[in-house]
N, C-alpha and C. Protein backbone atom coordinates (compact mmCIF):
# COMPACT_ATOMS: atom_id res chain seq x y z
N UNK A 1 16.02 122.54 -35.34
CA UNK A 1 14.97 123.53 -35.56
C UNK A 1 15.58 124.74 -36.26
N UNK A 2 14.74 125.48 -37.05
CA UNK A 2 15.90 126.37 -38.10
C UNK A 2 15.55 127.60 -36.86
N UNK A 3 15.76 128.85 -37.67
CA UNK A 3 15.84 129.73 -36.71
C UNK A 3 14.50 130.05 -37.10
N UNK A 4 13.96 130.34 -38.27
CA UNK A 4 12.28 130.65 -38.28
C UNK A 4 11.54 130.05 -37.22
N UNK A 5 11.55 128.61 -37.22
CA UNK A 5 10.68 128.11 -36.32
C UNK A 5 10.94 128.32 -35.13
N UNK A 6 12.31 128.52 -34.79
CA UNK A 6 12.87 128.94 -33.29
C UNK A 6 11.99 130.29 -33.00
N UNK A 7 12.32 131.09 -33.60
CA UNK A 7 11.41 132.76 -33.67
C UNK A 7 10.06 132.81 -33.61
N UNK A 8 9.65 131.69 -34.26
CA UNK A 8 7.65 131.33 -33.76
C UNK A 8 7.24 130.93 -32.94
N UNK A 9 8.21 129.99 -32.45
CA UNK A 9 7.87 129.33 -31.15
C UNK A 9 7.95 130.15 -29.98
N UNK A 10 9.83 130.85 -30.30
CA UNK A 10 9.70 131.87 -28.64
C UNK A 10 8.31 133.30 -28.96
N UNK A 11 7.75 133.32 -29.88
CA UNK A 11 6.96 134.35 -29.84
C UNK A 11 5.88 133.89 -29.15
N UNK A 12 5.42 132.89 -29.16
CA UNK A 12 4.21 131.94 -28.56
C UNK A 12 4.99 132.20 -26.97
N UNK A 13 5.83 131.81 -26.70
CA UNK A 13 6.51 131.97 -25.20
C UNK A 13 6.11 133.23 -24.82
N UNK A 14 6.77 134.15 -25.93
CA UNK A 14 6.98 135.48 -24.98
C UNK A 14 5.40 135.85 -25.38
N UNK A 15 4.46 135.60 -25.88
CA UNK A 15 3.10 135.92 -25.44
C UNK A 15 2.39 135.55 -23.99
N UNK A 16 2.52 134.03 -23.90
CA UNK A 16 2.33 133.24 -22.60
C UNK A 16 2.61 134.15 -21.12
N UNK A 17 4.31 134.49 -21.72
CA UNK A 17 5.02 134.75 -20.54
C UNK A 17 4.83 136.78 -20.26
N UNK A 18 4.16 137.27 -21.53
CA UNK A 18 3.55 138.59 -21.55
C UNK A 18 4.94 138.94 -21.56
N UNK A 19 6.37 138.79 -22.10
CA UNK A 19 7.46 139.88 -22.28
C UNK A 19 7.08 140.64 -23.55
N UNK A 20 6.70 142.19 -23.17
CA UNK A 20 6.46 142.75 -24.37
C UNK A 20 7.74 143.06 -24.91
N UNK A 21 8.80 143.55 -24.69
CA UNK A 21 9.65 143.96 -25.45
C UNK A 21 10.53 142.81 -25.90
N UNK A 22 10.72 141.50 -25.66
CA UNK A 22 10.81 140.29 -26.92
C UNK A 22 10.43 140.00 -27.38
N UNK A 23 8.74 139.92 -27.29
CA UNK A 23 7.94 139.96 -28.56
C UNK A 23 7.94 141.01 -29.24
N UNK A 24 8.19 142.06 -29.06
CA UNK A 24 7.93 143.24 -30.19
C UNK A 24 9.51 142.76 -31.30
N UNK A 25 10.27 142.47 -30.89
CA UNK A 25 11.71 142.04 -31.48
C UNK A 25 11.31 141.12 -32.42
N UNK A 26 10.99 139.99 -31.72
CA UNK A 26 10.67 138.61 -32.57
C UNK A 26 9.58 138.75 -33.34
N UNK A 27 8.85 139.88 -33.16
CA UNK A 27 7.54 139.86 -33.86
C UNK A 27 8.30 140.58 -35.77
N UNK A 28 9.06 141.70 -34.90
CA UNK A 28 9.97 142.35 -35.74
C UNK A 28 10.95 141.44 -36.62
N UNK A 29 11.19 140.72 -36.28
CA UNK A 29 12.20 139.61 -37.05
C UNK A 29 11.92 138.55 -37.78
N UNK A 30 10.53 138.03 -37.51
CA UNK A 30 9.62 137.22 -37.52
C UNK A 30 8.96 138.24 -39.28
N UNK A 31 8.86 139.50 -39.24
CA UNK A 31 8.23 140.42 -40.48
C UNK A 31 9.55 140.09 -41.52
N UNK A 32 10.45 140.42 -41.27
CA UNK A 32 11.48 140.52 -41.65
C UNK A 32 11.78 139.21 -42.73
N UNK A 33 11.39 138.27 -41.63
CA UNK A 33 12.25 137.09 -42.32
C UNK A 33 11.10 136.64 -43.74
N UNK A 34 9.50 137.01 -43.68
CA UNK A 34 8.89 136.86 -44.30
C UNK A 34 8.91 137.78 -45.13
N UNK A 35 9.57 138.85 -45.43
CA UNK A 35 9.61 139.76 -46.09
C UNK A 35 10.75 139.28 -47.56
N UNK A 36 11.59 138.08 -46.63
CA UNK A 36 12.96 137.59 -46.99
C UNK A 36 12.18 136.66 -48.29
N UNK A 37 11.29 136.13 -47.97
CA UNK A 37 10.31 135.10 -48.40
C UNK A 37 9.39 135.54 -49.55
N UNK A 38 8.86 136.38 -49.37
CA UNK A 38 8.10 136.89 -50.39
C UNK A 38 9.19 137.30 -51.65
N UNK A 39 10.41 137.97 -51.28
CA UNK A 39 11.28 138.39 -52.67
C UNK A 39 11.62 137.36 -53.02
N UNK A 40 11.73 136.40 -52.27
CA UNK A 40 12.86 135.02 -53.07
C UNK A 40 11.61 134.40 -53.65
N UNK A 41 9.94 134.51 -53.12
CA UNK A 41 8.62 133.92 -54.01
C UNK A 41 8.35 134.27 -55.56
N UNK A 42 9.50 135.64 -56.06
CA UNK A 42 9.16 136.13 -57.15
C UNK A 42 9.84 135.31 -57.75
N UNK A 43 11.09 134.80 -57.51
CA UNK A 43 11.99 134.05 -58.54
C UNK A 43 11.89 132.58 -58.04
N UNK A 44 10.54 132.09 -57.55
CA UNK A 44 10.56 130.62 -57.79
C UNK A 44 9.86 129.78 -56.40
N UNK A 45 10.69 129.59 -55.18
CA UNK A 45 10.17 128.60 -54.70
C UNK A 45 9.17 128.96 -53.35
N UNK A 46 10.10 130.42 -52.65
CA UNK A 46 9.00 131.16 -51.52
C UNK A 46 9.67 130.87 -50.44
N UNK A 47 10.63 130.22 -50.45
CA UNK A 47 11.25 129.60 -48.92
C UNK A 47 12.45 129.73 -48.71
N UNK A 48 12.95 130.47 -47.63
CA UNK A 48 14.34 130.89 -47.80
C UNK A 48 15.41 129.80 -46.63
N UNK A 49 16.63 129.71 -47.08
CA UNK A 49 17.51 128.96 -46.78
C UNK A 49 17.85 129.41 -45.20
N UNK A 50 18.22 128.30 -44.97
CA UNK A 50 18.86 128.87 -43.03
C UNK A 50 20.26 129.83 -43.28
N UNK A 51 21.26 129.95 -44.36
CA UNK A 51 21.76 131.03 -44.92
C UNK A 51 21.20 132.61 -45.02
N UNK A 52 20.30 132.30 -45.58
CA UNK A 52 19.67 133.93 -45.72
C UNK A 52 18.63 134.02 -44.64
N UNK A 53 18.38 133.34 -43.66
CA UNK A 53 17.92 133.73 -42.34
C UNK A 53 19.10 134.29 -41.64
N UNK A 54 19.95 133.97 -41.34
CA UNK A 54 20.85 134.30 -40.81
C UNK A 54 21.43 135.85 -41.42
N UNK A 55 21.47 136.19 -42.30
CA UNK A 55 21.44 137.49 -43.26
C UNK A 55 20.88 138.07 -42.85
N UNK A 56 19.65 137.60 -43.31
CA UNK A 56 18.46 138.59 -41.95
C UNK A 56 18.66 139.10 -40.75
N UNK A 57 19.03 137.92 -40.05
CA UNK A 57 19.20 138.68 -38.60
C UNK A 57 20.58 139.12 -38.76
N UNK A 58 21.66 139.27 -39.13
CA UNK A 58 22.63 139.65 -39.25
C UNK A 58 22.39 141.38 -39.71
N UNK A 59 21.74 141.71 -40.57
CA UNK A 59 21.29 143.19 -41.07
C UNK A 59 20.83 143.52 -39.72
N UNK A 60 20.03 142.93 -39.12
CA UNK A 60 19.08 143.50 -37.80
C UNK A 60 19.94 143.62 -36.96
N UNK A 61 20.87 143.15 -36.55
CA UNK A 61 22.03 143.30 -35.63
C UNK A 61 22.89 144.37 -36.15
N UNK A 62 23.07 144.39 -37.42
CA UNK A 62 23.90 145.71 -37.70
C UNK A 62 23.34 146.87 -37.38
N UNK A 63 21.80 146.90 -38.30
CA UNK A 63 20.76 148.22 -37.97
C UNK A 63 20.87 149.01 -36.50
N UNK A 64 20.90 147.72 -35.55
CA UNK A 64 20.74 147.92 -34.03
C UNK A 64 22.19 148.55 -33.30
N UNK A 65 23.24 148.10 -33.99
CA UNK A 65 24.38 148.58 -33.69
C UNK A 65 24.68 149.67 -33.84
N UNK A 66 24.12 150.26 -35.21
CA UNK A 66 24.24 151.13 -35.84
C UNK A 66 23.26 152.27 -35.06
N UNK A 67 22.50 152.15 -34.81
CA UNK A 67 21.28 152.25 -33.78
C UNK A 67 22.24 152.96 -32.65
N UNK A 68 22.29 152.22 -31.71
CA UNK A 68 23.29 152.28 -30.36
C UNK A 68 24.04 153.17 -30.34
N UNK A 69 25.32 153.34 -32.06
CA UNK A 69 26.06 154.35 -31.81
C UNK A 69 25.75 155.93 -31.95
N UNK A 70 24.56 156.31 -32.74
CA UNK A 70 23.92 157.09 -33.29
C UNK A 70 23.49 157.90 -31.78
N UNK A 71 22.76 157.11 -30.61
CA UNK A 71 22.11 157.26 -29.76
C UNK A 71 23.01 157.57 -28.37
N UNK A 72 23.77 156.75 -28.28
CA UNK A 72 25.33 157.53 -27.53
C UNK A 72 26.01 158.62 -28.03
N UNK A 73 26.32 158.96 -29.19
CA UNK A 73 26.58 160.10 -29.32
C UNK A 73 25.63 161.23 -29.12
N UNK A 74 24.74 160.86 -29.62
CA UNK A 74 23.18 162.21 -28.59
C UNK A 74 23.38 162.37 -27.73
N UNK A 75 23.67 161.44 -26.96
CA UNK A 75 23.01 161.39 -25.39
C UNK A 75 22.13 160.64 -24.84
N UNK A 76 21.47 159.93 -25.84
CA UNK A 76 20.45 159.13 -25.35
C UNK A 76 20.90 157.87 -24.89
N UNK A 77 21.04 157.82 -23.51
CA UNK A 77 21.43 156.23 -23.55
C UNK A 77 20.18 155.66 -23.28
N UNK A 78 19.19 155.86 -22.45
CA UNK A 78 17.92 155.27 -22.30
C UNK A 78 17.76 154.79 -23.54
N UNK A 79 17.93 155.22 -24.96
CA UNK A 79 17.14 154.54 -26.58
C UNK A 79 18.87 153.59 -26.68
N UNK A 80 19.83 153.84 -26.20
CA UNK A 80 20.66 152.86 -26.51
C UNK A 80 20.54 151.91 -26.05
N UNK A 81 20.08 151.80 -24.47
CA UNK A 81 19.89 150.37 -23.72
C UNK A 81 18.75 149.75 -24.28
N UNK A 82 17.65 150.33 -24.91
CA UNK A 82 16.96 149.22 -25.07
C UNK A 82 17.23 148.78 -26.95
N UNK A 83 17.90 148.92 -27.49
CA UNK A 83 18.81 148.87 -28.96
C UNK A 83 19.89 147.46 -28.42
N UNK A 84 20.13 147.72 -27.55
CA UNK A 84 21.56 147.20 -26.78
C UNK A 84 20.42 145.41 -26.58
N UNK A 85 19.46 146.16 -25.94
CA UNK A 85 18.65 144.41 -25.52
C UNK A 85 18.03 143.86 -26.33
N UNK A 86 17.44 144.98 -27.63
CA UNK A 86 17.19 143.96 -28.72
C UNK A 86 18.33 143.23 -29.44
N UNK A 87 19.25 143.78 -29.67
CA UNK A 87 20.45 143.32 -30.26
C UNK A 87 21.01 142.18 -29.25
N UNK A 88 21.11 141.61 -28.25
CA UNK A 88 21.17 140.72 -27.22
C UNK A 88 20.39 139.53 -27.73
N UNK A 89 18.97 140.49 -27.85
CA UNK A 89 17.57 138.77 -28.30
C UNK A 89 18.25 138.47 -29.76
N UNK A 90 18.46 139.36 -30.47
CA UNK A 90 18.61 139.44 -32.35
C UNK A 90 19.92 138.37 -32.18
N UNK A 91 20.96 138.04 -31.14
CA UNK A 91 22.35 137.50 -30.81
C UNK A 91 22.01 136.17 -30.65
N UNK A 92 21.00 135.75 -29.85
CA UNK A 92 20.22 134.42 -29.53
C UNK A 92 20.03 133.79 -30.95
N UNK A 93 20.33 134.41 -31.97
CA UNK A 93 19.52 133.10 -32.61
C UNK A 93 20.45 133.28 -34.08
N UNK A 94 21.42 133.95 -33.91
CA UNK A 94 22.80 134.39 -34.53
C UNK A 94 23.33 132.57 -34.21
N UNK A 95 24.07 132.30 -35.25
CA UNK A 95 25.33 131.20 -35.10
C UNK A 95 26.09 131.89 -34.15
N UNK A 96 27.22 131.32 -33.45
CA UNK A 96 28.11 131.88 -32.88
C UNK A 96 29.62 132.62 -34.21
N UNK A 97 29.51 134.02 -33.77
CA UNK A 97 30.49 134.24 -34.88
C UNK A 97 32.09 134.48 -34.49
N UNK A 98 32.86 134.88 -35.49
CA UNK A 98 34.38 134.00 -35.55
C UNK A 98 34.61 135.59 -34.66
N UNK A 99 35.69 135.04 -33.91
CA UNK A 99 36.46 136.04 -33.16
C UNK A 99 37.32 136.56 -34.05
N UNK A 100 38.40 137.81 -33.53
CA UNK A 100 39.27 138.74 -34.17
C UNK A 100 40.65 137.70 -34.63
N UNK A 101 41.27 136.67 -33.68
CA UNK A 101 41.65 135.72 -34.26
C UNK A 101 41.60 134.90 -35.22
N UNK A 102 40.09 134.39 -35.00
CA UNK A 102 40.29 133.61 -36.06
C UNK A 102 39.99 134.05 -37.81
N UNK A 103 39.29 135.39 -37.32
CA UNK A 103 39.33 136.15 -38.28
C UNK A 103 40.39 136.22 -39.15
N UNK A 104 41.17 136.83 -38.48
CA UNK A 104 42.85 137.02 -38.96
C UNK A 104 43.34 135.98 -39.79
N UNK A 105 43.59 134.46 -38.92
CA UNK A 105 44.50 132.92 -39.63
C UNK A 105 42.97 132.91 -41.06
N UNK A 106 42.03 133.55 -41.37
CA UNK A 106 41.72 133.10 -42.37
C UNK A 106 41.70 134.36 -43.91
N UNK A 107 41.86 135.70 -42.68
CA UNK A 107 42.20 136.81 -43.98
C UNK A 107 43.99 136.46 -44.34
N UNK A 108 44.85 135.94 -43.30
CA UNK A 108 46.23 135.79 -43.85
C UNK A 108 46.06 134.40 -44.45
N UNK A 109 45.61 133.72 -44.66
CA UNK A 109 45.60 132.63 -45.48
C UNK A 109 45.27 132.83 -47.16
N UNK A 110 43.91 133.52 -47.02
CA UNK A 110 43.30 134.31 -47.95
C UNK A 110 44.28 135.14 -48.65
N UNK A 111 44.70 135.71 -47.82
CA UNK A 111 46.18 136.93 -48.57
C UNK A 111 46.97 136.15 -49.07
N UNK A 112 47.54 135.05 -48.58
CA UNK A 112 48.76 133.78 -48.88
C UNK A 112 48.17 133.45 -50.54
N UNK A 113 46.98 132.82 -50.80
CA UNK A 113 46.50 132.67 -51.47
C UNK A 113 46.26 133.05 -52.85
N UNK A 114 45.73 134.32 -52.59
CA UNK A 114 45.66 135.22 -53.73
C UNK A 114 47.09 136.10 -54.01
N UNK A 115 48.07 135.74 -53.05
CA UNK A 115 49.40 136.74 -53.08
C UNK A 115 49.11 138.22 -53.35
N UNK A 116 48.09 138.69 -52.34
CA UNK A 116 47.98 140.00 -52.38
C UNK A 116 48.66 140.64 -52.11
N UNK A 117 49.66 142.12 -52.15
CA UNK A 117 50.68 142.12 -51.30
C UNK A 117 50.29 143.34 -50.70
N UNK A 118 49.17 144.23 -51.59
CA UNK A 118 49.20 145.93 -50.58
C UNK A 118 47.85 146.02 -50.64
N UNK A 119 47.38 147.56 -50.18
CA UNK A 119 45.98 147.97 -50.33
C UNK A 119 45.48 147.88 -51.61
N UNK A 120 46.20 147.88 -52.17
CA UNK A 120 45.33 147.78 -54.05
C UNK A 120 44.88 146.60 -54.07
N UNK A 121 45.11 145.39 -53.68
CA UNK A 121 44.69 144.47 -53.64
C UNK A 121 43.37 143.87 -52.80
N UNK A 122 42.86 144.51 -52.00
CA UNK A 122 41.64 144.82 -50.94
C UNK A 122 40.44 144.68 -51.38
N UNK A 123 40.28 144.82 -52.46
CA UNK A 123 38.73 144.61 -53.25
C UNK A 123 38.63 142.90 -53.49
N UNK A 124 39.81 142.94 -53.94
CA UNK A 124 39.89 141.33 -54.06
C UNK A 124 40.04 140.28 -52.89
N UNK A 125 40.64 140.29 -52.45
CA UNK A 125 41.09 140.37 -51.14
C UNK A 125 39.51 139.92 -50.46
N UNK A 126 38.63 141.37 -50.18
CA UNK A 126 37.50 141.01 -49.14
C UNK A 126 36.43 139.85 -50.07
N UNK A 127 36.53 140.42 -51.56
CA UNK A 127 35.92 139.71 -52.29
C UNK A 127 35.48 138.07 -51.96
N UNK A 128 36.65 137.70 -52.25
CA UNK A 128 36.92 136.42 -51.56
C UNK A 128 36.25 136.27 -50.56
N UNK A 129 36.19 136.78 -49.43
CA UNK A 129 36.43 136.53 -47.92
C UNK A 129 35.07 136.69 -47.15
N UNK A 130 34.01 137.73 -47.88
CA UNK A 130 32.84 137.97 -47.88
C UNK A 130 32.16 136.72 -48.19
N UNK A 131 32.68 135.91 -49.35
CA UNK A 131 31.87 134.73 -49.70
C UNK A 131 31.71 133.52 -48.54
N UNK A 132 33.05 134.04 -48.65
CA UNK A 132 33.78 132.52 -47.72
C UNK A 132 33.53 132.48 -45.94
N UNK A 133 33.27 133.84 -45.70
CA UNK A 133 32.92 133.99 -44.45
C UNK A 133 31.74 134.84 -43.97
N UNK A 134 30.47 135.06 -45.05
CA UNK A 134 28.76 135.19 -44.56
C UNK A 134 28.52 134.36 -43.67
N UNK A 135 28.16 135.39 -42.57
CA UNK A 135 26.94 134.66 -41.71
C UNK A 135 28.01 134.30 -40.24
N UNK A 136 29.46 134.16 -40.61
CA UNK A 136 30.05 133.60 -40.26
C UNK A 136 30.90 134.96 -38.74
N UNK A 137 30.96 135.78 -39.58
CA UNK A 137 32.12 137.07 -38.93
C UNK A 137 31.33 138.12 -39.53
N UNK A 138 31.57 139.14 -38.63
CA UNK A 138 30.84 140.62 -39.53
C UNK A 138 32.16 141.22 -40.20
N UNK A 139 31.54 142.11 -41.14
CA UNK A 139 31.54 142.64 -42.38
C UNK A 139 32.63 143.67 -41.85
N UNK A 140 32.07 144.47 -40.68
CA UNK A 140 33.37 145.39 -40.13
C UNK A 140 34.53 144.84 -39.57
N UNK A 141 34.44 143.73 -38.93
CA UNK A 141 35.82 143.16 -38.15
C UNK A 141 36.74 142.43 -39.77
N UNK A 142 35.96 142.03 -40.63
CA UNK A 142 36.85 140.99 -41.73
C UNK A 142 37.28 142.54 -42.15
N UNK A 143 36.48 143.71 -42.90
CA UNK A 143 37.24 144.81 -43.35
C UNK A 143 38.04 145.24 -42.52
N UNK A 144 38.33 145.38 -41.57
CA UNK A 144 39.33 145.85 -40.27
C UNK A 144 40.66 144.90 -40.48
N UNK A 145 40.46 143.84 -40.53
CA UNK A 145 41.65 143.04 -40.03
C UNK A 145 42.00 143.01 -41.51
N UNK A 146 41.32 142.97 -42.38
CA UNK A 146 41.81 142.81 -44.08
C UNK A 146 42.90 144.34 -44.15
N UNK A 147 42.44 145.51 -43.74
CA UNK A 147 43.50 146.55 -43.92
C UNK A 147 44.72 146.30 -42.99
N UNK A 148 44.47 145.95 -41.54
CA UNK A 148 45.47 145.78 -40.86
C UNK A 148 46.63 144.83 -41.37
N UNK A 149 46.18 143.70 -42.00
CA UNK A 149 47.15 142.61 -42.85
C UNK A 149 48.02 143.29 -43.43
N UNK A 150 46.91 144.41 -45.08
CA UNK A 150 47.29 144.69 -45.88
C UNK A 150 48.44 145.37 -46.21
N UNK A 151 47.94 146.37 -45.18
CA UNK A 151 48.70 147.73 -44.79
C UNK A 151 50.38 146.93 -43.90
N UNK A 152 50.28 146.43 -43.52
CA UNK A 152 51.41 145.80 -42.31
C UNK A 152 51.70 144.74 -41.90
């Protein structure tokens, strides 16, 4: 089942089951992904890949993160915890992504590769690595461990 249909179905659940604040998520993600749909309808077919679903919710998980930290530094943790539980539901339907390890054996491989040897080399470097690992690892841990390599 891709993740669209996964997201229609638990919305039908969480109606049944009256959870408003997973349906307001999935309802939210559910806009989103059709939103994904309509831009890719201008250049041709209207239907987007289980790749760029995953994009999708991947932005929504960042937004929410991004969210969280904004809201702890206020003070607000009440608007962080519930940021914190959408980002939990937005995690459900995420692939499972690569740990700080395995992160690493594939930015030093990557480095092996391209024989990068310092920070000047970093554009290229993530270049690569962004392709090779969407959807897969976030964007901050591959840039993190890409300087840590680089640098040392």
């Amino acid at each position: 089942m891709s993740i669209k249909q996964r997201i229609l179905s638990d919305i039908k659940s969480a109606m049944k089951s009256k959870e408003k604040d997973t349906l307001r998520v999935l309802r939210s993600l559910k806009s989103k992904l059709m939103e994904k749909e309509i831009s890719e309808r201008k250049g041709g077919e209207g239907t987007i890949t289980e790749e760029q679903a995953v994009d999708v919710l991947m932005k929504a998980a960042k937004q929410r993160k991004e969210s969280i930290e904004q809201f702890e530094k206020g003070g607000r943790d009440d608007l962080a915890e519930a940021e914190k539980k959408e980002l939990k539901i937005i995690h459900s339907y995420l692939p499972d992504l690569m740990d700080e390890e395995e992160v690493r054996r594939v930015v030093r491989e990557k480095i092996d590769e391209l024989n990068a040897s310092g920070m000047q080399d970093m554009g290229k470097v993530m270049g690569a690595l962004m392709d090779e690992l969407k959807g897969k690892a976030e964007g901050s841990l591959i840039s993190s461990v890409v300087k840590q390599e680089l640098s040392g």
